[in-house]
N, C-alpha and C. Protein backbone atom coordinates (compact mmCIF):
# COMPACT_ATOMS: atom_id res chain seq x y z
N UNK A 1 187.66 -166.89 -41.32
CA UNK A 1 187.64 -168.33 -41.34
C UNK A 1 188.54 -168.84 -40.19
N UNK A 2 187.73 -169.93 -39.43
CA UNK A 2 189.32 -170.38 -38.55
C UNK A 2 190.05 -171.27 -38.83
N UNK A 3 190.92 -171.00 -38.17
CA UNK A 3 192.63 -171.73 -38.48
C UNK A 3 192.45 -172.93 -38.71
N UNK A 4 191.27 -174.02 -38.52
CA UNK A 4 191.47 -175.38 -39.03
C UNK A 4 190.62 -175.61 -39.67
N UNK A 5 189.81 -174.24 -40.72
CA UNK A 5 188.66 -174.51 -41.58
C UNK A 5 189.77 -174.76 -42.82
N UNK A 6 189.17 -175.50 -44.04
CA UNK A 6 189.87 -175.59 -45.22
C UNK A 6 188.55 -175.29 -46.04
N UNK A 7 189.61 -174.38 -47.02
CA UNK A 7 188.28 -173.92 -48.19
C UNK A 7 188.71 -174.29 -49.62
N UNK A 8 188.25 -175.12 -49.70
CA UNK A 8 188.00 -175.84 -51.45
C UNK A 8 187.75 -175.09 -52.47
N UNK A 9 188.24 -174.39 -53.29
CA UNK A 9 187.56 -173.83 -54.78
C UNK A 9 186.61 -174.25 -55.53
N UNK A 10 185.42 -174.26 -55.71
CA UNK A 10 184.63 -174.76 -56.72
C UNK A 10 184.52 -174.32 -57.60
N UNK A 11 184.20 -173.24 -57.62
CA UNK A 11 183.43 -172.35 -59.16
C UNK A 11 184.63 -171.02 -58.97
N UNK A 12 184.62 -170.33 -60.01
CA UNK A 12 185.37 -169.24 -60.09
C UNK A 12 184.45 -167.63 -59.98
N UNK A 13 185.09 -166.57 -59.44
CA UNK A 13 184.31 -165.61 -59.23
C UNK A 13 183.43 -164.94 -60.12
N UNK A 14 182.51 -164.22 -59.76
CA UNK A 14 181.67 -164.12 -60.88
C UNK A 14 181.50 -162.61 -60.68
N UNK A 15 180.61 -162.06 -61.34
CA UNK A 15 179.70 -160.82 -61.20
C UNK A 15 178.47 -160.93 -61.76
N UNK A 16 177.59 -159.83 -60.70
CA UNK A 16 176.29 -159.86 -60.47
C UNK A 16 176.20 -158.88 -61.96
N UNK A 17 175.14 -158.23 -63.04
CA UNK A 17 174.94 -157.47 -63.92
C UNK A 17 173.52 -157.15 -64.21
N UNK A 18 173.25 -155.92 -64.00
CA UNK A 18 171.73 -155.96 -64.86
C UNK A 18 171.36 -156.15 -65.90
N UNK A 19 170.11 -156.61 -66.57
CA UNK A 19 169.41 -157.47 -67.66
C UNK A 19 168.18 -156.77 -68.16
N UNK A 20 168.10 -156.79 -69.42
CA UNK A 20 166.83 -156.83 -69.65
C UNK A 20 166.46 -157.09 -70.80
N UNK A 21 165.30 -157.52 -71.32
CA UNK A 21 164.87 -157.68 -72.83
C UNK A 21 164.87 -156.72 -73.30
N UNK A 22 164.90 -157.12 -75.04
CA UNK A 22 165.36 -155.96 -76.29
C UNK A 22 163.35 -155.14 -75.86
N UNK A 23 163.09 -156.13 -75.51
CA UNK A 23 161.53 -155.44 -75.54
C UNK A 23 160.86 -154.55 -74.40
N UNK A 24 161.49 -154.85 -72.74
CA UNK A 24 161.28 -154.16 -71.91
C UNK A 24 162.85 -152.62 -72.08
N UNK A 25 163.53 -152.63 -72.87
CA UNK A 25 164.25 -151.53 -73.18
C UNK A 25 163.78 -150.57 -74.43
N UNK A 26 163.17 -150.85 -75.24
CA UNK A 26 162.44 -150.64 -76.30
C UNK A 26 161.57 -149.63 -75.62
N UNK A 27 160.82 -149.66 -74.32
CA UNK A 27 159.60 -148.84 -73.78
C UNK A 27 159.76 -148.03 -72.39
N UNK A 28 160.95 -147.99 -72.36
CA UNK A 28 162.08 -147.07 -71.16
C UNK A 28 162.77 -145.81 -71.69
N UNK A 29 162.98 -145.36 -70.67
CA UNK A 29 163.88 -144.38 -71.01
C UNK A 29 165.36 -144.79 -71.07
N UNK A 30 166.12 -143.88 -71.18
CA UNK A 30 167.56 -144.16 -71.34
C UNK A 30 168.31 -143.90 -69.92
N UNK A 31 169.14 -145.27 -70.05
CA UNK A 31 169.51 -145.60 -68.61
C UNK A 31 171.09 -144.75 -68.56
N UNK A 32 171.42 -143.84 -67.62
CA UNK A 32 172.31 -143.38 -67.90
C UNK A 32 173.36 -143.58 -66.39
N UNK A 33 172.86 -143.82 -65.27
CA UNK A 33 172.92 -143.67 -64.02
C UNK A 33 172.32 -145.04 -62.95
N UNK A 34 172.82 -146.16 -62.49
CA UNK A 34 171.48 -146.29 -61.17
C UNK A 34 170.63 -145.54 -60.95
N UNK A 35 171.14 -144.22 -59.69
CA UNK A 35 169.81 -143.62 -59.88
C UNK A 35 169.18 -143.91 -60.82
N UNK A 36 168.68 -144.14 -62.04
CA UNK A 36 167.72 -143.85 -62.89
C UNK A 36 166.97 -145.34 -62.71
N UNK A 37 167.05 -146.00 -61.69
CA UNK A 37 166.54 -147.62 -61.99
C UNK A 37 165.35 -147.23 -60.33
N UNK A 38 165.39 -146.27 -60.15
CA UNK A 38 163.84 -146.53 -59.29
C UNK A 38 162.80 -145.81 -59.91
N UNK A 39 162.72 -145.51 -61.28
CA UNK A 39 161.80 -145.50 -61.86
C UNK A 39 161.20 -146.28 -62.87
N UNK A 40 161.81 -147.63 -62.85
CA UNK A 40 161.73 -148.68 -63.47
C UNK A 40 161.42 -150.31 -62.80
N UNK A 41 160.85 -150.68 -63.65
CA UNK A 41 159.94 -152.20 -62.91
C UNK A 41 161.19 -153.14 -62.75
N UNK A 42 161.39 -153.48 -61.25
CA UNK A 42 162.58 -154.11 -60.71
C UNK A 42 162.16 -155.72 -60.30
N UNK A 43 162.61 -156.34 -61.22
CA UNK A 43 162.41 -157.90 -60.87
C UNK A 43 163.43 -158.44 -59.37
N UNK A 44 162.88 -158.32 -58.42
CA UNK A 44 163.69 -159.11 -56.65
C UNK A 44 163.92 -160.34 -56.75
N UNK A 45 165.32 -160.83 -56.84
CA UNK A 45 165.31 -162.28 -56.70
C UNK A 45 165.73 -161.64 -54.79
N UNK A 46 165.47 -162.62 -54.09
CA UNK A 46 165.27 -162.51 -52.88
C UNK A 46 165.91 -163.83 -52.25
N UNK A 47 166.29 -163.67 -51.33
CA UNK A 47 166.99 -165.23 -50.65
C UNK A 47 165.47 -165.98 -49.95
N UNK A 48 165.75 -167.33 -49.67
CA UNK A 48 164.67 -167.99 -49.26
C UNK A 48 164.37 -167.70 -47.74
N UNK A 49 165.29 -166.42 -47.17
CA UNK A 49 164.80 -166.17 -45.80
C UNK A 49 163.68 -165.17 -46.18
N UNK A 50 163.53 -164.65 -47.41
CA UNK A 50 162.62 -163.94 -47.44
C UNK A 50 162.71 -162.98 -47.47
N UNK A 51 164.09 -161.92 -46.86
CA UNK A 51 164.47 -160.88 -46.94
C UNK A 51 164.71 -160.03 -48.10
N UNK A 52 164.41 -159.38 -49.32
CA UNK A 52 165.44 -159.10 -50.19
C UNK A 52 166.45 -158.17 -49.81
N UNK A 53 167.26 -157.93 -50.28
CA UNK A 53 168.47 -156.88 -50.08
C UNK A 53 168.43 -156.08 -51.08
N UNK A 54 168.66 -154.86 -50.77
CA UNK A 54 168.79 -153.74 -51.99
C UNK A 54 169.61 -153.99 -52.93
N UNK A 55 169.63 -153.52 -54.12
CA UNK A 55 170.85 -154.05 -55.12
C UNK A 55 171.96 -152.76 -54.77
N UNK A 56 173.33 -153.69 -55.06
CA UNK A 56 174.15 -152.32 -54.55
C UNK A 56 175.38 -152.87 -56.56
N UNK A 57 175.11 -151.87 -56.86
CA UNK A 57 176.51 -151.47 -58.10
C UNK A 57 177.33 -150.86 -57.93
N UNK A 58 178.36 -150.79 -58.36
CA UNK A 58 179.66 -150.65 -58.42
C UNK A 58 180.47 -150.57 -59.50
N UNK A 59 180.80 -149.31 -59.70
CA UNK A 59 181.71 -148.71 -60.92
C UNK A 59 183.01 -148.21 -60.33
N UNK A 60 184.54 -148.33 -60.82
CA UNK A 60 185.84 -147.86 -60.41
C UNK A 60 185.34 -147.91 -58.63
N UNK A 61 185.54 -146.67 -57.98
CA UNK A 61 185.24 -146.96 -56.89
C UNK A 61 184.02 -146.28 -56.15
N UNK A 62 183.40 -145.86 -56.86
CA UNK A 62 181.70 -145.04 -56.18
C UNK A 62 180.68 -146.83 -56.53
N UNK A 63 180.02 -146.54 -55.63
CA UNK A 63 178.74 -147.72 -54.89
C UNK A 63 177.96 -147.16 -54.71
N UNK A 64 176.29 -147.69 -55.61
CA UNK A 64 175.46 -146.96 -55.39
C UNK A 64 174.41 -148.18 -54.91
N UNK A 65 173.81 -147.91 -54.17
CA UNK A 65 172.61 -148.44 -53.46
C UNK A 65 171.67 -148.40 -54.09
N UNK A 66 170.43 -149.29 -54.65
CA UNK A 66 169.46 -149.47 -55.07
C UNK A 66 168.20 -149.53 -54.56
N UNK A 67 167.34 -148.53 -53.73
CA UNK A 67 166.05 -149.72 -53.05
C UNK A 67 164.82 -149.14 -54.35
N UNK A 68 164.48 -149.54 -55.59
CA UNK A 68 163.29 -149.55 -56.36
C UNK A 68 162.37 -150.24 -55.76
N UNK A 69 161.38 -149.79 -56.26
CA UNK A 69 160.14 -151.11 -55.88
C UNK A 69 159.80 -151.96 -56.77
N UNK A 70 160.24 -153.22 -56.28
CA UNK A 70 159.88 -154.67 -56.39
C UNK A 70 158.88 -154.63 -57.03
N UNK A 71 158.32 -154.65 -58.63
CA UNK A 71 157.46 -154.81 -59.45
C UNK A 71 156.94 -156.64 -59.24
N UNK A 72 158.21 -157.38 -59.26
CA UNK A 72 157.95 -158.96 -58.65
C UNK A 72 158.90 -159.44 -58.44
N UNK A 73 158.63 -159.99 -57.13
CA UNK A 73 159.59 -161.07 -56.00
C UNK A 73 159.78 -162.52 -56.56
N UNK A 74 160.73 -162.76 -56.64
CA UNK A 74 160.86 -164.39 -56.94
C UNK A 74 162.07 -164.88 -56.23
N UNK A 75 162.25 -166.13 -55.76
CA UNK A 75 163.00 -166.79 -54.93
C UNK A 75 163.77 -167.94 -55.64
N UNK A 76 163.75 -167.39 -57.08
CA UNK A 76 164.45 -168.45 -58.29
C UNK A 76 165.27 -167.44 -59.03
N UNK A 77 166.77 -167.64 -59.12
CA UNK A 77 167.12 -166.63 -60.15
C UNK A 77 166.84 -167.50 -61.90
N UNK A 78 166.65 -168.54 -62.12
CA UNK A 78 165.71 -169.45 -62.76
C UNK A 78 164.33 -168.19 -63.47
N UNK A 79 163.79 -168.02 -62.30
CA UNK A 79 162.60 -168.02 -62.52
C UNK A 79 162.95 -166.18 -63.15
N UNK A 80 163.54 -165.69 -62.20
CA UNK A 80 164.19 -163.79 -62.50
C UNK A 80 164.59 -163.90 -64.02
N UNK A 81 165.27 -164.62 -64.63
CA UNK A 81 166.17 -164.51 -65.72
C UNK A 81 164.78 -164.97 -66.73
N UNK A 82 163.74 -165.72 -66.57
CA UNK A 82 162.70 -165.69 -67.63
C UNK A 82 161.70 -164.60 -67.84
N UNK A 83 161.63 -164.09 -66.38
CA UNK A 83 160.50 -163.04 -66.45
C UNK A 83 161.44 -162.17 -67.38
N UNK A 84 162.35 -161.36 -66.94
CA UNK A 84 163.25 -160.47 -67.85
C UNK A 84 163.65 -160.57 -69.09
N UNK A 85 163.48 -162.14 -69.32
CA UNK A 85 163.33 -162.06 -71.09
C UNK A 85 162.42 -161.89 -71.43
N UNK A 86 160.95 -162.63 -70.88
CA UNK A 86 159.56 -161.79 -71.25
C UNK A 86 159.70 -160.38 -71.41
N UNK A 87 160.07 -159.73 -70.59
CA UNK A 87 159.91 -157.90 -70.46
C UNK A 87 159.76 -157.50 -69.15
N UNK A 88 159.36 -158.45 -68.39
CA UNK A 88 158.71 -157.64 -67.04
C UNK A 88 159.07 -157.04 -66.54
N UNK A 89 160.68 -156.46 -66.74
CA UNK A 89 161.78 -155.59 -66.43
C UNK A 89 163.25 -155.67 -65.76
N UNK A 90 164.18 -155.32 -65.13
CA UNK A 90 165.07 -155.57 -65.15
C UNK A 90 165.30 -156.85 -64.11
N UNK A 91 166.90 -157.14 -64.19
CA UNK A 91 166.95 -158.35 -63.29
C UNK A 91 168.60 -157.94 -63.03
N UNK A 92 168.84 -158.52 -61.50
CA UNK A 92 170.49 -157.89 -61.37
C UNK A 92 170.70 -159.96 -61.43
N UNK A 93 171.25 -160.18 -61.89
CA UNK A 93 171.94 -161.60 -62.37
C UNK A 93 173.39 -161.98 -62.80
N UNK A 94 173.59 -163.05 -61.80
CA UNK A 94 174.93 -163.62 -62.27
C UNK A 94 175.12 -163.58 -63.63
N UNK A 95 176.43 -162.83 -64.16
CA UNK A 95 176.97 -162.74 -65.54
C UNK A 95 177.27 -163.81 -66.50
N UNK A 96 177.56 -165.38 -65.62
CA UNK A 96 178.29 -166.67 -66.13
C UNK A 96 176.45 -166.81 -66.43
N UNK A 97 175.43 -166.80 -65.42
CA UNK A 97 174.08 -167.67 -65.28
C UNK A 97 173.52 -167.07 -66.72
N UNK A 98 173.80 -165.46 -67.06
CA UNK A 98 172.98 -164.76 -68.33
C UNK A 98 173.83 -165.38 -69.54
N UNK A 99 174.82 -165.21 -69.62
CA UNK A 99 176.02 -165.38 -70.60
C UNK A 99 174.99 -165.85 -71.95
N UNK A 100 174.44 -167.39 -72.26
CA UNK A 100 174.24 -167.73 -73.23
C UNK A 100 173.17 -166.50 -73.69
N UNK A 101 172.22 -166.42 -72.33
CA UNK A 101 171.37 -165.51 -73.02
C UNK A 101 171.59 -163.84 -73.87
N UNK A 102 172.25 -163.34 -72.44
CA UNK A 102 173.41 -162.16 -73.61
C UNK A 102 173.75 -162.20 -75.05
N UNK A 103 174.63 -163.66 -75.67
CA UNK A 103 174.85 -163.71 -76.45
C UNK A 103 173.82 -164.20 -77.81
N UNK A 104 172.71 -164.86 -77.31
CA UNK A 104 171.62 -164.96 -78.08
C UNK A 104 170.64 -163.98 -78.39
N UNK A 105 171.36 -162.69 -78.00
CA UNK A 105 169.94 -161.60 -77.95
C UNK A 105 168.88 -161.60 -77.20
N UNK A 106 168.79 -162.73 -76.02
CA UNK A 106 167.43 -162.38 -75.52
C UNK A 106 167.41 -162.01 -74.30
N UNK A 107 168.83 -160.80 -73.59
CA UNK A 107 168.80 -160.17 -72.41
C UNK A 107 170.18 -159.14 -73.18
N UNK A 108 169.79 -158.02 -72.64
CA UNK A 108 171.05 -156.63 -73.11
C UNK A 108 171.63 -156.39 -71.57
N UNK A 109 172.69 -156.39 -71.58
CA UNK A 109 173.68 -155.79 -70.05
C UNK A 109 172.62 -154.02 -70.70
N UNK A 110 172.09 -153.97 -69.10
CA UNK A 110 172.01 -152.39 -68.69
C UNK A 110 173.08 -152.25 -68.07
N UNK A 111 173.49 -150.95 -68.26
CA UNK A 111 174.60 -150.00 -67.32
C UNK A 111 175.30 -151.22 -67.25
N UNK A 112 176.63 -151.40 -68.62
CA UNK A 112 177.56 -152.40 -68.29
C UNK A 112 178.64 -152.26 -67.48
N UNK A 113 178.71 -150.94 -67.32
CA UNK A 113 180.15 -150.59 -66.45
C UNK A 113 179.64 -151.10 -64.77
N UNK A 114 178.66 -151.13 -64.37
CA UNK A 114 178.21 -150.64 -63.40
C UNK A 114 178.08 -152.97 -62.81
N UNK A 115 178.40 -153.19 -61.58
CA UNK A 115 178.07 -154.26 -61.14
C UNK A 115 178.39 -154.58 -60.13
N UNK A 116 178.38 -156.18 -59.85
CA UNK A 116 178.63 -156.24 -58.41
C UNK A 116 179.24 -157.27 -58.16
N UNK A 117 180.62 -157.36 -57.95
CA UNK A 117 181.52 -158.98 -57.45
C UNK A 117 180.73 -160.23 -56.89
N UNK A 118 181.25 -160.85 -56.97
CA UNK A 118 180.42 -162.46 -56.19
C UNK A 118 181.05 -163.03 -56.42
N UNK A 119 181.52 -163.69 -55.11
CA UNK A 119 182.54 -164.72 -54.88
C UNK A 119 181.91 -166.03 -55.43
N UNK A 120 182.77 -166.97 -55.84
CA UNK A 120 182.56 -168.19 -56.20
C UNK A 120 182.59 -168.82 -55.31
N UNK A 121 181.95 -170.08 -55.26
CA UNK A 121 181.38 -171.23 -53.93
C UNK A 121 182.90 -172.27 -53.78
N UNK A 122 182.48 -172.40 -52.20
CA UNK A 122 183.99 -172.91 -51.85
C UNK A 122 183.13 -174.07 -50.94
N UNK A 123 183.97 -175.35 -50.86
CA UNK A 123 183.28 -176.32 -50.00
C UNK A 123 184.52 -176.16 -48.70
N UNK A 124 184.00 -175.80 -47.65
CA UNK A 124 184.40 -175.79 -46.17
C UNK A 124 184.11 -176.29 -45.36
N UNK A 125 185.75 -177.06 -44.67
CA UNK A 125 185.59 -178.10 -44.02
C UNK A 125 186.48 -178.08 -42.84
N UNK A 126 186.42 -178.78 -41.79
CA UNK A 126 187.62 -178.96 -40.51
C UNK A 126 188.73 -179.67 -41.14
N UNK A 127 189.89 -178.64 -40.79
CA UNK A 127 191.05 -180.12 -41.30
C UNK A 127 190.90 -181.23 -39.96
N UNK A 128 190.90 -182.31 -40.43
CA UNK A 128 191.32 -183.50 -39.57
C UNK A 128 192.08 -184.84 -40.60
N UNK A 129 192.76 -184.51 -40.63
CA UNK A 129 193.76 -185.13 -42.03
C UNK A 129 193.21 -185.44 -42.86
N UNK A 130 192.90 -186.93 -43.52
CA UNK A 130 192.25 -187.47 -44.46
C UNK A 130 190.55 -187.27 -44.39
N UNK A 131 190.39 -186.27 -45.57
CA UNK A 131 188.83 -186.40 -45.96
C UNK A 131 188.00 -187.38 -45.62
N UNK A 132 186.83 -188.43 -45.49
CA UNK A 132 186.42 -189.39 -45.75
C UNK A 132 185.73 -189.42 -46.96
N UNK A 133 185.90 -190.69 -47.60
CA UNK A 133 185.83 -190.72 -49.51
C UNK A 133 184.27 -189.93 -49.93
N UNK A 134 183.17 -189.87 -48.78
CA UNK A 134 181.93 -189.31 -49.27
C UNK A 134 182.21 -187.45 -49.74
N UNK A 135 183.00 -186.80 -48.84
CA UNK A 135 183.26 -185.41 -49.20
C UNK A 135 184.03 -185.24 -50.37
N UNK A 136 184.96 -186.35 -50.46
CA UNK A 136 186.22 -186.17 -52.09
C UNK A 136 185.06 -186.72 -53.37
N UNK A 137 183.61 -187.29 -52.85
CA UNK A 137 183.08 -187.41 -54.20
C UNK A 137 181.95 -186.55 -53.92
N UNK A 138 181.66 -185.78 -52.80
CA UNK A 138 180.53 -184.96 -53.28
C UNK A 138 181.75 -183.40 -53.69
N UNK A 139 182.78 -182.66 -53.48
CA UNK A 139 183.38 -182.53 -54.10
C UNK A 139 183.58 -182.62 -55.43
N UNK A 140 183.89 -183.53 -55.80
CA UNK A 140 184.01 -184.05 -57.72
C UNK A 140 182.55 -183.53 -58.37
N UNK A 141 181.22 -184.12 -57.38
CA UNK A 141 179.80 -184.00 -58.10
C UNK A 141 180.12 -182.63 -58.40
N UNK A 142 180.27 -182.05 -57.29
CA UNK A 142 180.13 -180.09 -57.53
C UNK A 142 180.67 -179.58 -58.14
N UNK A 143 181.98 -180.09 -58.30
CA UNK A 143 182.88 -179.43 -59.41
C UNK A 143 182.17 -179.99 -60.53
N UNK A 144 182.44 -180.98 -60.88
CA UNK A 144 181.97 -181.49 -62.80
C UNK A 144 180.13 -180.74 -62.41
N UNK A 145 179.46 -180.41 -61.70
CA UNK A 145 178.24 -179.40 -62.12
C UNK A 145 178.52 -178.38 -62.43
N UNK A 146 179.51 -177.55 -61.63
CA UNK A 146 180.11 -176.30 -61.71
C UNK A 146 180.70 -176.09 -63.52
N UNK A 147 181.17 -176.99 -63.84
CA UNK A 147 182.06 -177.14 -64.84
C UNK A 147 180.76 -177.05 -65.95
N UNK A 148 179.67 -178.25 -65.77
CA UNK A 148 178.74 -178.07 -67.07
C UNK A 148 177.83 -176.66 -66.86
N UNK A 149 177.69 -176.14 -65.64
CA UNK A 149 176.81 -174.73 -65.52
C UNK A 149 177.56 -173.26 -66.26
N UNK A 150 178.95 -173.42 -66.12
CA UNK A 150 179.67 -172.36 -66.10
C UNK A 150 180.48 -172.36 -67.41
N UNK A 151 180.00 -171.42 -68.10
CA UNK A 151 181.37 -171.41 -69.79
C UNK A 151 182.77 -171.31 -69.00
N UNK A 152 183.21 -172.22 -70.26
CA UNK A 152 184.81 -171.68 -69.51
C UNK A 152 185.22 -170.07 -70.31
């Protein structure tokens, strides 16, 4: 970052976790390893450049690289987190974004030890002394969204 960027806190850090329904685990084998996830139907949330990126997990300090094949691409983690409660198979998803669902039964953490950090969103800006009042209230918007998206 340079010396006259300022970085705002919004949201707090998160982790990425794999997902899946009681029903697409029900008709799998037993997950014991990553490795064991390229023989399994891999839901891609993908960035809107289009690229996806391999999933990479992370246990103590070994990192394992993921490239399965993309059973289906979606460009919504919205849209990732419904297919995977249907069944269509796994999903690597923000932990805060699954949370209610986790706790309602309708997504199980695969391989809970196993995940991937993600920084929380920061609003970055030039210092030049005083903000002007439009950034200190789009600021506030993001935080009080942040606040109703995210359990405390």
């Amino acid at each position: 970052m340079e010396k006259d960027m300022i970085a705002r806190r919004l949201s707090k850090d998160d982790r990425l976790v794999l997902v899946a329904s009681e029903s697409y685990l029900a008709h799998t084998d037993l997950f014991t390893h990553p490795r064991d996830l390229g023989r399994h139907r891999i839901l891609i949330r993908r960035p809107r450049s289009g690229v996806a990126q391999p999933w990479s997990l992370s246990r103590n300090r070994e990192t394992v690289r993921i490239d399965g094949e993309a059973s289906l691409s979606v460009d919504s983690a919205i849209a990732a987190r419904q297919f995977a409660i249907a069944g269509l198979g796994l999903a690597l998803l923000a932990y805060e974004f699954v949370a209610a669902q986790l706790k309602a039964g309708l997504l199980h953490l695969v391989l809970p030890d196993w995940q991937q950090p993600v920084a929380g969103f920061h609003l970055m800006y030039v210092h030049r002394g005083n903000l002007p009042p439009p950034v200190w209230e789009l600021e506030r918007a993001v935080r009080q969204l942040a606040d109703r998206v995210q359990p405390t």
